[in-house]
N, C-alpha and C. Protein backbone atom coordinates (compact mmCIF):
# COMPACT_ATOMS: atom_id res chain seq x y z
N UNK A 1 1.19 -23.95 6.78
CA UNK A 1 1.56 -22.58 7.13
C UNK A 1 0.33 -21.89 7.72
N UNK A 2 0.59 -21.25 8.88
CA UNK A 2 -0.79 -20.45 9.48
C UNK A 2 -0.93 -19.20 9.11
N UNK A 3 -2.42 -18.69 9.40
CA UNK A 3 -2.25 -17.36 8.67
C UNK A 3 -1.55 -16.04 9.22
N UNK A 4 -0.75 -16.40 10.68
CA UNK A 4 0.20 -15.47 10.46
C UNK A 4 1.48 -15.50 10.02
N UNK A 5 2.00 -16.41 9.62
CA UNK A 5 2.85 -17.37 9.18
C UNK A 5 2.81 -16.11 7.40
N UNK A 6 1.54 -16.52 6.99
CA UNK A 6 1.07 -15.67 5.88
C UNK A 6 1.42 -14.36 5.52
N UNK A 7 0.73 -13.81 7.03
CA UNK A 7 0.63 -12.11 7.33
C UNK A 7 1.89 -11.67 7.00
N UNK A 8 3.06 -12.55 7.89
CA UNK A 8 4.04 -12.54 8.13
C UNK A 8 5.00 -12.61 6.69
N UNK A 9 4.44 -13.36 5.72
CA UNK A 9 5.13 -13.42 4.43
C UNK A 9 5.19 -11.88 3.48
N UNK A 10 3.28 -11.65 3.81
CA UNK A 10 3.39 -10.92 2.93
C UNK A 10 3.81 -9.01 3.20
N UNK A 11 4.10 -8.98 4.82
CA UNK A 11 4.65 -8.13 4.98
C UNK A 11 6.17 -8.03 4.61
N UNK A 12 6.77 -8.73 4.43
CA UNK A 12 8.32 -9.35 4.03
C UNK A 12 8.52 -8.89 2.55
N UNK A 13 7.40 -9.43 1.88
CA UNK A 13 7.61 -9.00 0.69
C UNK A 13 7.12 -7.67 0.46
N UNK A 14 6.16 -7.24 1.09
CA UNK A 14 6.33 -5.43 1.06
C UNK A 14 7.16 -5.03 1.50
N UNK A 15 8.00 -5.41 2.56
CA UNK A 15 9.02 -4.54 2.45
C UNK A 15 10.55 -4.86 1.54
N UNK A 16 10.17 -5.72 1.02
CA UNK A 16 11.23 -6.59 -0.35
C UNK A 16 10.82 -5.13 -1.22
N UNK A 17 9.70 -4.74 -1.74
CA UNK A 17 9.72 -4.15 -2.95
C UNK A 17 9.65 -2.86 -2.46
N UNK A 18 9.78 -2.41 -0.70
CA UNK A 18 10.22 -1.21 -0.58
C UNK A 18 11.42 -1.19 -0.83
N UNK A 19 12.42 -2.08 -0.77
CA UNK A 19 13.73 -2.05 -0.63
C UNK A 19 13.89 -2.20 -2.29
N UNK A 20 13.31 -2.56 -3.12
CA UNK A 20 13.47 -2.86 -4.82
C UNK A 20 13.06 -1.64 -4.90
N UNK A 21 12.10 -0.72 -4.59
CA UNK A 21 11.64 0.57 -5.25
C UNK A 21 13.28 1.90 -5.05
N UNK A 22 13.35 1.78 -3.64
CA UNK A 22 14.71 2.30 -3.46
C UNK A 22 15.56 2.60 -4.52
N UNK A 23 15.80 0.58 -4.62
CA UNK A 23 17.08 0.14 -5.82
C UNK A 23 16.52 0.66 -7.01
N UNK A 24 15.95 0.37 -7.33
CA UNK A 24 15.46 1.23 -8.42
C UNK A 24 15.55 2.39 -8.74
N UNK A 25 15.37 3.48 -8.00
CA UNK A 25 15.30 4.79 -8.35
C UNK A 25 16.63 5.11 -8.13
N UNK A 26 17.86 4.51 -7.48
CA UNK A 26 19.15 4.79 -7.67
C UNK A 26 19.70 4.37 -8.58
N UNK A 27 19.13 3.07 -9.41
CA UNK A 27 19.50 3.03 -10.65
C UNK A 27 18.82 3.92 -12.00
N UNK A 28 17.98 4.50 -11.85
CA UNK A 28 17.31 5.56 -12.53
C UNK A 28 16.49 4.42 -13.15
N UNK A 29 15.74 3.32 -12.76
CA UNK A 29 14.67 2.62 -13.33
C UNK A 29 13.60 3.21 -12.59
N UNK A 30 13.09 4.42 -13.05
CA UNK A 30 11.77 4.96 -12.58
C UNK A 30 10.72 4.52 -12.78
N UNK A 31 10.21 4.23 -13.55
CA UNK A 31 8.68 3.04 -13.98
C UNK A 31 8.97 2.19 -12.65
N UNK A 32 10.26 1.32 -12.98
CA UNK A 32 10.39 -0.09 -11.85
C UNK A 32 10.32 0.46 -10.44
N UNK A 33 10.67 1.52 -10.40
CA UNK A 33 10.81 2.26 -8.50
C UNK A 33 8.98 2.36 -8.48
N UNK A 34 8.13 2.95 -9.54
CA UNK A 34 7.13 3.60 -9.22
C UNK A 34 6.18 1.91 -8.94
N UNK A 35 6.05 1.16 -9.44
CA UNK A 35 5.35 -0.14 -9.93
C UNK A 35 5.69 -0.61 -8.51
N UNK A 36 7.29 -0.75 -7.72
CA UNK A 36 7.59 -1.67 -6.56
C UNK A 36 7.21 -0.45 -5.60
N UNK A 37 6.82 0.77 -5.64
CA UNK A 37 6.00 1.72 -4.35
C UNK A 37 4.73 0.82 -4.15
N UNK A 38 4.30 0.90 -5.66
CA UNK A 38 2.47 0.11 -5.63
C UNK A 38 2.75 -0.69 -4.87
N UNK A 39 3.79 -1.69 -5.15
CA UNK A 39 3.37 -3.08 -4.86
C UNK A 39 3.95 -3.50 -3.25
N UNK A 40 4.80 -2.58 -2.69
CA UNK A 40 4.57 -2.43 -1.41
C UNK A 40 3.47 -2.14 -0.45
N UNK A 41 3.12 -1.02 -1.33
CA UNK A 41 1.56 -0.92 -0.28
C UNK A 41 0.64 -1.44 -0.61
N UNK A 42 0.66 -2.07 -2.08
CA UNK A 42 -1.15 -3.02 -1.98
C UNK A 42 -0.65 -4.64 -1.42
N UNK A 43 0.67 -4.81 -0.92
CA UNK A 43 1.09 -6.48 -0.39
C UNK A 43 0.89 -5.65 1.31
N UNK A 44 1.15 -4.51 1.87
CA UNK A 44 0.77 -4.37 3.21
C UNK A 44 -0.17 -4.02 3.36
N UNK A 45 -1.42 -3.75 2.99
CA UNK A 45 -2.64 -3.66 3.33
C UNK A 45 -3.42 -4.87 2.93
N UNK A 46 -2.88 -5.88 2.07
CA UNK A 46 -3.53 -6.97 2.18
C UNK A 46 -3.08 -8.05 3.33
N UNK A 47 -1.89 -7.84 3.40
CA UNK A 47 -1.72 -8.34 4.94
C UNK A 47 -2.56 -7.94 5.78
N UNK A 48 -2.78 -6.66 6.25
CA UNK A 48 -3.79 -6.26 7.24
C UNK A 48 -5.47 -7.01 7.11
N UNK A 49 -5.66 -6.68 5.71
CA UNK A 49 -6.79 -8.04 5.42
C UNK A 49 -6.54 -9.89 5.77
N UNK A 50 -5.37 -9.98 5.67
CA UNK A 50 -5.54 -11.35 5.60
C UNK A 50 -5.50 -11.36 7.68
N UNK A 51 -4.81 -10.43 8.03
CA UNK A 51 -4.79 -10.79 9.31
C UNK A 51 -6.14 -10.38 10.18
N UNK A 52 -6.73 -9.12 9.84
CA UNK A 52 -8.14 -9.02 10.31
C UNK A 52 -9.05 -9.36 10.20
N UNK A 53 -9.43 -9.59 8.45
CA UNK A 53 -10.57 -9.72 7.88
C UNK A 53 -10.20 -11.49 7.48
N UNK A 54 -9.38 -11.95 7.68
CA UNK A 54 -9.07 -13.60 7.57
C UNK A 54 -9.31 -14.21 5.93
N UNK A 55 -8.90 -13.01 4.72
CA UNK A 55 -8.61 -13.49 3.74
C UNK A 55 -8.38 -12.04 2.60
N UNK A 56 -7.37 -12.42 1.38
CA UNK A 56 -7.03 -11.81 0.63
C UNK A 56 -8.00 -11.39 -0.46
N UNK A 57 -8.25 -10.19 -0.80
CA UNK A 57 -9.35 -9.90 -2.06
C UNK A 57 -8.37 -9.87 -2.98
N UNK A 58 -9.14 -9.80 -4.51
CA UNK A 58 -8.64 -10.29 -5.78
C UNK A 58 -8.98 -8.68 -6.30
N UNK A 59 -8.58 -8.21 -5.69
CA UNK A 59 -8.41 -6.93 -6.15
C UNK A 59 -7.51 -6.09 -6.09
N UNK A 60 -6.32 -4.76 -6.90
CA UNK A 60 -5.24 -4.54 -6.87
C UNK A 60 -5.58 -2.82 -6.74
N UNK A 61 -6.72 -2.00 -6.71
CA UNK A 61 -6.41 -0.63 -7.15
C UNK A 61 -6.44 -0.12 -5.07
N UNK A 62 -5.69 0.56 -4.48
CA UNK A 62 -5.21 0.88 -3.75
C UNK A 62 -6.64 1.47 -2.60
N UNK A 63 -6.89 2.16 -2.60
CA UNK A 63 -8.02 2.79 -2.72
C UNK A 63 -9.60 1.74 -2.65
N UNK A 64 -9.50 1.30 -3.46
CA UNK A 64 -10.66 0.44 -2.50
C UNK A 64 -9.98 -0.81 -2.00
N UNK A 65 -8.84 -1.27 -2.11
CA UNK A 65 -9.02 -1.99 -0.66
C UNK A 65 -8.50 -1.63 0.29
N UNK A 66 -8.41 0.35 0.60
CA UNK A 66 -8.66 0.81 2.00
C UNK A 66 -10.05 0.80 2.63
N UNK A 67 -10.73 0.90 1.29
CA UNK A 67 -12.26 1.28 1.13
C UNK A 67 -12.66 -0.41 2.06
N UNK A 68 -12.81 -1.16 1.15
CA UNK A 68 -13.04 -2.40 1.52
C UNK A 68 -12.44 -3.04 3.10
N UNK A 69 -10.92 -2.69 2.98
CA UNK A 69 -10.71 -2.85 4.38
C UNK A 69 -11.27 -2.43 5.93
N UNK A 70 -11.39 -1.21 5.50
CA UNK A 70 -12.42 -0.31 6.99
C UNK A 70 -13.81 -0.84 6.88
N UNK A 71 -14.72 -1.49 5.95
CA UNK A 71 -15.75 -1.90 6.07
C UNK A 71 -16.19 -2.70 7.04
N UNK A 72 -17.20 -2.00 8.00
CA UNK A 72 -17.72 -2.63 9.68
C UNK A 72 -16.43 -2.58 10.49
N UNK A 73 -15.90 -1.04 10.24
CA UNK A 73 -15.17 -0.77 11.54
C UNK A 73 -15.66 0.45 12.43
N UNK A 74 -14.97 0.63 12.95
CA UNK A 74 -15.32 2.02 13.99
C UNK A 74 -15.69 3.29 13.14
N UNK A 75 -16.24 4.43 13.95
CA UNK A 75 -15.98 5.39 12.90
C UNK A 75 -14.27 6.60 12.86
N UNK A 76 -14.01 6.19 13.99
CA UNK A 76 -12.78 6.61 14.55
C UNK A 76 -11.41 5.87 13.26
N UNK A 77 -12.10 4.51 13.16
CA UNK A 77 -10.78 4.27 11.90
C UNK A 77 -11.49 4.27 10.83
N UNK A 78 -12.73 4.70 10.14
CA UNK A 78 -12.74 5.05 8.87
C UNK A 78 -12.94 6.34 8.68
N UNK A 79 -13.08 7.45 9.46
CA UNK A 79 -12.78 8.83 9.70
C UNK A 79 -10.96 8.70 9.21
N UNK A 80 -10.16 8.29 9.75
CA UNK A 80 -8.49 7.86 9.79
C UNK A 80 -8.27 7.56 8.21
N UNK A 81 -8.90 6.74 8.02
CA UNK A 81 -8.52 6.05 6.55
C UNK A 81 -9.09 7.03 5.04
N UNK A 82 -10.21 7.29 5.74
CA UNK A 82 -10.98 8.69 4.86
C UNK A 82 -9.96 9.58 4.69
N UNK A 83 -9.73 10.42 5.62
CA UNK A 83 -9.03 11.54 5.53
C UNK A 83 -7.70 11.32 4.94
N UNK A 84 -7.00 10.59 5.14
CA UNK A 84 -5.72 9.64 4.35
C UNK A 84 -5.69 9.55 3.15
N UNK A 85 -7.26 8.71 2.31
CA UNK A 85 -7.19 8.62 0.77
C UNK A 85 -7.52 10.37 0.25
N UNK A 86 -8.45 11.22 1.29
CA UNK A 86 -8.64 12.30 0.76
C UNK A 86 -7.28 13.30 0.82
N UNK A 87 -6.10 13.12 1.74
CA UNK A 87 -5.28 13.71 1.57
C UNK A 87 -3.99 13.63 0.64
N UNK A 88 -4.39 11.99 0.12
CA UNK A 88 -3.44 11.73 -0.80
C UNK A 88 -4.03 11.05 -2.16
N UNK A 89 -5.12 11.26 -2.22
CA UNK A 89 -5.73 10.97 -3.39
C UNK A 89 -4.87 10.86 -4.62
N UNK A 90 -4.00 11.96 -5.13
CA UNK A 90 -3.64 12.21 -6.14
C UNK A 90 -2.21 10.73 -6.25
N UNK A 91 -1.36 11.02 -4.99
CA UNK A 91 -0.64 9.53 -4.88
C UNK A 91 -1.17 8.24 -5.37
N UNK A 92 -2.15 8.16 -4.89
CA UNK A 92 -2.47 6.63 -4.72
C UNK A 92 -3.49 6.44 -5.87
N UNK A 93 -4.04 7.63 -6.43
CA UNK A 93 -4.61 7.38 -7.89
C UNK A 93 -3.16 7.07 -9.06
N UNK A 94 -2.13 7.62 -9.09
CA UNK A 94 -1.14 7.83 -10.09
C UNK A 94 -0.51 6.15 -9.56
N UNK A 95 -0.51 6.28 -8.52
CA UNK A 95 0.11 4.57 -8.02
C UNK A 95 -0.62 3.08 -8.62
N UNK A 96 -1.98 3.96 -8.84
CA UNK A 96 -2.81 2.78 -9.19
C UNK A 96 -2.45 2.79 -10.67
N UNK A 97 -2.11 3.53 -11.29
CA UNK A 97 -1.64 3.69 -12.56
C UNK A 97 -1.21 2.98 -12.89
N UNK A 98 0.19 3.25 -11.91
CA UNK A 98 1.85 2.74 -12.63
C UNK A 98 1.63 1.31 -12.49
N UNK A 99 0.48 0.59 -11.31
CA UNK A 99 0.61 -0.90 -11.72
C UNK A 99 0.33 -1.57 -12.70
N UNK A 100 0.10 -0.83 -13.91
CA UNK A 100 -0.26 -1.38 -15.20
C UNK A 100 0.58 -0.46 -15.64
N UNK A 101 1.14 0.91 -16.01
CA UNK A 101 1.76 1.74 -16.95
C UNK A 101 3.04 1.35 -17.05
N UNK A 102 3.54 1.31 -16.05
CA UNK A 102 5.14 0.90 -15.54
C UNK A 102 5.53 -0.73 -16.40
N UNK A 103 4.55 -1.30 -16.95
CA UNK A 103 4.85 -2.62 -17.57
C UNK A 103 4.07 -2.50 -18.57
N UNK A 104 2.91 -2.21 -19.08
CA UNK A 104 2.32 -2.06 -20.30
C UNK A 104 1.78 -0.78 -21.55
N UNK A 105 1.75 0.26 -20.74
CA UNK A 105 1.90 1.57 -21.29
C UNK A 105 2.98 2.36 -21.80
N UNK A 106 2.94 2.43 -23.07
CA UNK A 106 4.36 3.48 -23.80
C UNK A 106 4.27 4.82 -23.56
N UNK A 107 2.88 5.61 -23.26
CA UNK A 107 2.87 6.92 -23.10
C UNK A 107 3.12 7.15 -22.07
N UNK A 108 3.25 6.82 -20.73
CA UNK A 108 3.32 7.13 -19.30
C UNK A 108 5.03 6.62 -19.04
N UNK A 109 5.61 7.83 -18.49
CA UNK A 109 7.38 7.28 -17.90
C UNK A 109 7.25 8.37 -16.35
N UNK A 110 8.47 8.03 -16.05
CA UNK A 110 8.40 8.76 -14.19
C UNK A 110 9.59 9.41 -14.77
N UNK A 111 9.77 10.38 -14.06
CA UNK A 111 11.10 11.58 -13.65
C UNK A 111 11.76 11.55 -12.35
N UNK A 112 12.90 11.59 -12.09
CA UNK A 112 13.59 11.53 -11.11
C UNK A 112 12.76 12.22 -9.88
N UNK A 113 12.23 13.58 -9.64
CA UNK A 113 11.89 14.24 -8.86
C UNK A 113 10.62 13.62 -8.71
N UNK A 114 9.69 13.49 -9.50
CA UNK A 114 8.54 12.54 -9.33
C UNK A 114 8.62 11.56 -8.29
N UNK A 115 9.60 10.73 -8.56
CA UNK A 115 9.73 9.13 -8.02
C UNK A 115 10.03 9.63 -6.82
N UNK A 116 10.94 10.26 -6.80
CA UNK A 116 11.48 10.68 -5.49
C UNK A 116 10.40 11.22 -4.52
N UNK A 117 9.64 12.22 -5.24
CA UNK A 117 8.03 12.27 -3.86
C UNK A 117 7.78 11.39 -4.02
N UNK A 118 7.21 10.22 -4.50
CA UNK A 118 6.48 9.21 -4.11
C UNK A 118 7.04 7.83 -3.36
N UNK A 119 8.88 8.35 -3.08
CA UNK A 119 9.26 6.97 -2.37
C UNK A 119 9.10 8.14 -1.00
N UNK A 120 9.01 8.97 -0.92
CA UNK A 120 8.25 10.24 0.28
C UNK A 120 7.11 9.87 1.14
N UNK A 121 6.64 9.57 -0.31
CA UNK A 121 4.61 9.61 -0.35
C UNK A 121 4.90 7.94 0.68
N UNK A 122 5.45 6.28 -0.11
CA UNK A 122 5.60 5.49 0.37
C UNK A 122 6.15 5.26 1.69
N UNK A 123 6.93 6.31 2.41
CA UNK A 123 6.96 6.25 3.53
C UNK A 123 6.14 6.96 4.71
N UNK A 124 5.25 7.82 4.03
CA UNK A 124 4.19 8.22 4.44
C UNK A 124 3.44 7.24 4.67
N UNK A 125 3.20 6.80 3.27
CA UNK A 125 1.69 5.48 3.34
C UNK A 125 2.15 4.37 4.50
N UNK A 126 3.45 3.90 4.61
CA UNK A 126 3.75 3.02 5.74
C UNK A 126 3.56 3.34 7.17
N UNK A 127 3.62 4.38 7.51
CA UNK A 127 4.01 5.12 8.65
C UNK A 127 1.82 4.85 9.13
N UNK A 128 1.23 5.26 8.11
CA UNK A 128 -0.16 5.53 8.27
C UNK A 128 -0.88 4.22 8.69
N UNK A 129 -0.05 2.82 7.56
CA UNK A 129 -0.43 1.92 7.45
C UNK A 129 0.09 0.81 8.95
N UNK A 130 1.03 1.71 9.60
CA UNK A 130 1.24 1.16 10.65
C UNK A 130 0.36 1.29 11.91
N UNK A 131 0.15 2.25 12.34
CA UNK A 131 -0.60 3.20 12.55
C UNK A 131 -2.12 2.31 12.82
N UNK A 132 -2.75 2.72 11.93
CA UNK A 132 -3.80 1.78 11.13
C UNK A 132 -3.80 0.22 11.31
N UNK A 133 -2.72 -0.42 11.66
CA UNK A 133 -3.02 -1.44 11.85
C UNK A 133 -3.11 -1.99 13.26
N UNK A 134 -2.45 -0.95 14.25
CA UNK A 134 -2.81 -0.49 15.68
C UNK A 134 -4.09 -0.36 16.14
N UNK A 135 -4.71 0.82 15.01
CA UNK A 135 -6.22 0.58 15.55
C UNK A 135 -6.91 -0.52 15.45
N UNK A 136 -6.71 -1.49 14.33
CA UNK A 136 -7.22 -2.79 13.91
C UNK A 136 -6.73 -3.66 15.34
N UNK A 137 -5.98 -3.60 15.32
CA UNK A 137 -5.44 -4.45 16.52
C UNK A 137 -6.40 -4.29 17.99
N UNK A 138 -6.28 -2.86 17.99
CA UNK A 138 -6.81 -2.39 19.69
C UNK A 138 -8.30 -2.67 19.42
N UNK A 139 -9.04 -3.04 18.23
CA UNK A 139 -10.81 -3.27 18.46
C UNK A 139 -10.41 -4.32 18.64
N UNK A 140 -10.02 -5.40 17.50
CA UNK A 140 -9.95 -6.97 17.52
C UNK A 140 -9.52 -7.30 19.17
N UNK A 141 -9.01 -6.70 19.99
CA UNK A 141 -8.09 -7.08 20.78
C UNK A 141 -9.59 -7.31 22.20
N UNK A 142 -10.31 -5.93 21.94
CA UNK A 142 -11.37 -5.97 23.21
C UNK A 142 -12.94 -6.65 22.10
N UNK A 143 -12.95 -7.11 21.27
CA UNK A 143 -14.33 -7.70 21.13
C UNK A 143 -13.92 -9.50 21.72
């Protein structure tokens, strides 16, 4: 299998657990909607790693591997990616949460209206992450 073959998988399955986060929150499994937001966007930005940076980090909190990802890029896309974690900080900190709360924490649960901004927030983060992977594309494309 080649590594876009890869790229290609693991965008599939982000959008598998966009489509499970959905199902989820119409079944009122809020933990499970909030856990398959995470796990949509930390499986599409590691795609973007495996396809730019030519391998997957062993790391899951959201946030640095935007951090990690923009490392030795332009300043035009880490200006982009900056302003992104600074505008949604509070998302993608609570996201980093639920990938452990949503399965191992008894004190932490989601609320309907909650989940619901954050399958908001998740189509935000896609929209950005598309975006973002345009600019990745247009350097890789002229070096």
């Amino acid at each position: 299998m080649g590594s876009m073959d890869r790229v290609e998988m693991l965008r599939s399955r982000a959008n598998g657990f966009c489509q499970l986060a959905r199902k989820a929150f119409e079944l009122g499994l809020y933990d499970h909607a909030m856990f398959n937001v995470e796990q949509c966007l930390q499986l599409y930005i590691k795609s973007l790693f495996l396809e730019f940076k030519g391998f997957i980090p062993e790391i899951h909190e959201l946030r640095s591997l935007l951090s990690l990802l923009i490392r030795d890029t332009s300043r035009d896309i880490q200006d982009y990616v900056a302003g992104f974690v600074r505008r949604y900080r509070r998302y993608l900190s609570e996201l980093e949460i639920a990938y452990t709360a949503s399965r191992y924490m008894f004190k932490k649960s989601y609320e309907h209206s909650e989940v619901l901004e954050y399958l908001g927030f998740m189509d935000n983060a896609l929209e950005f992450l598309n975006k973002l992977e345009g600019m990745l594309r247009s350097v890789s494309t002229k070096e």
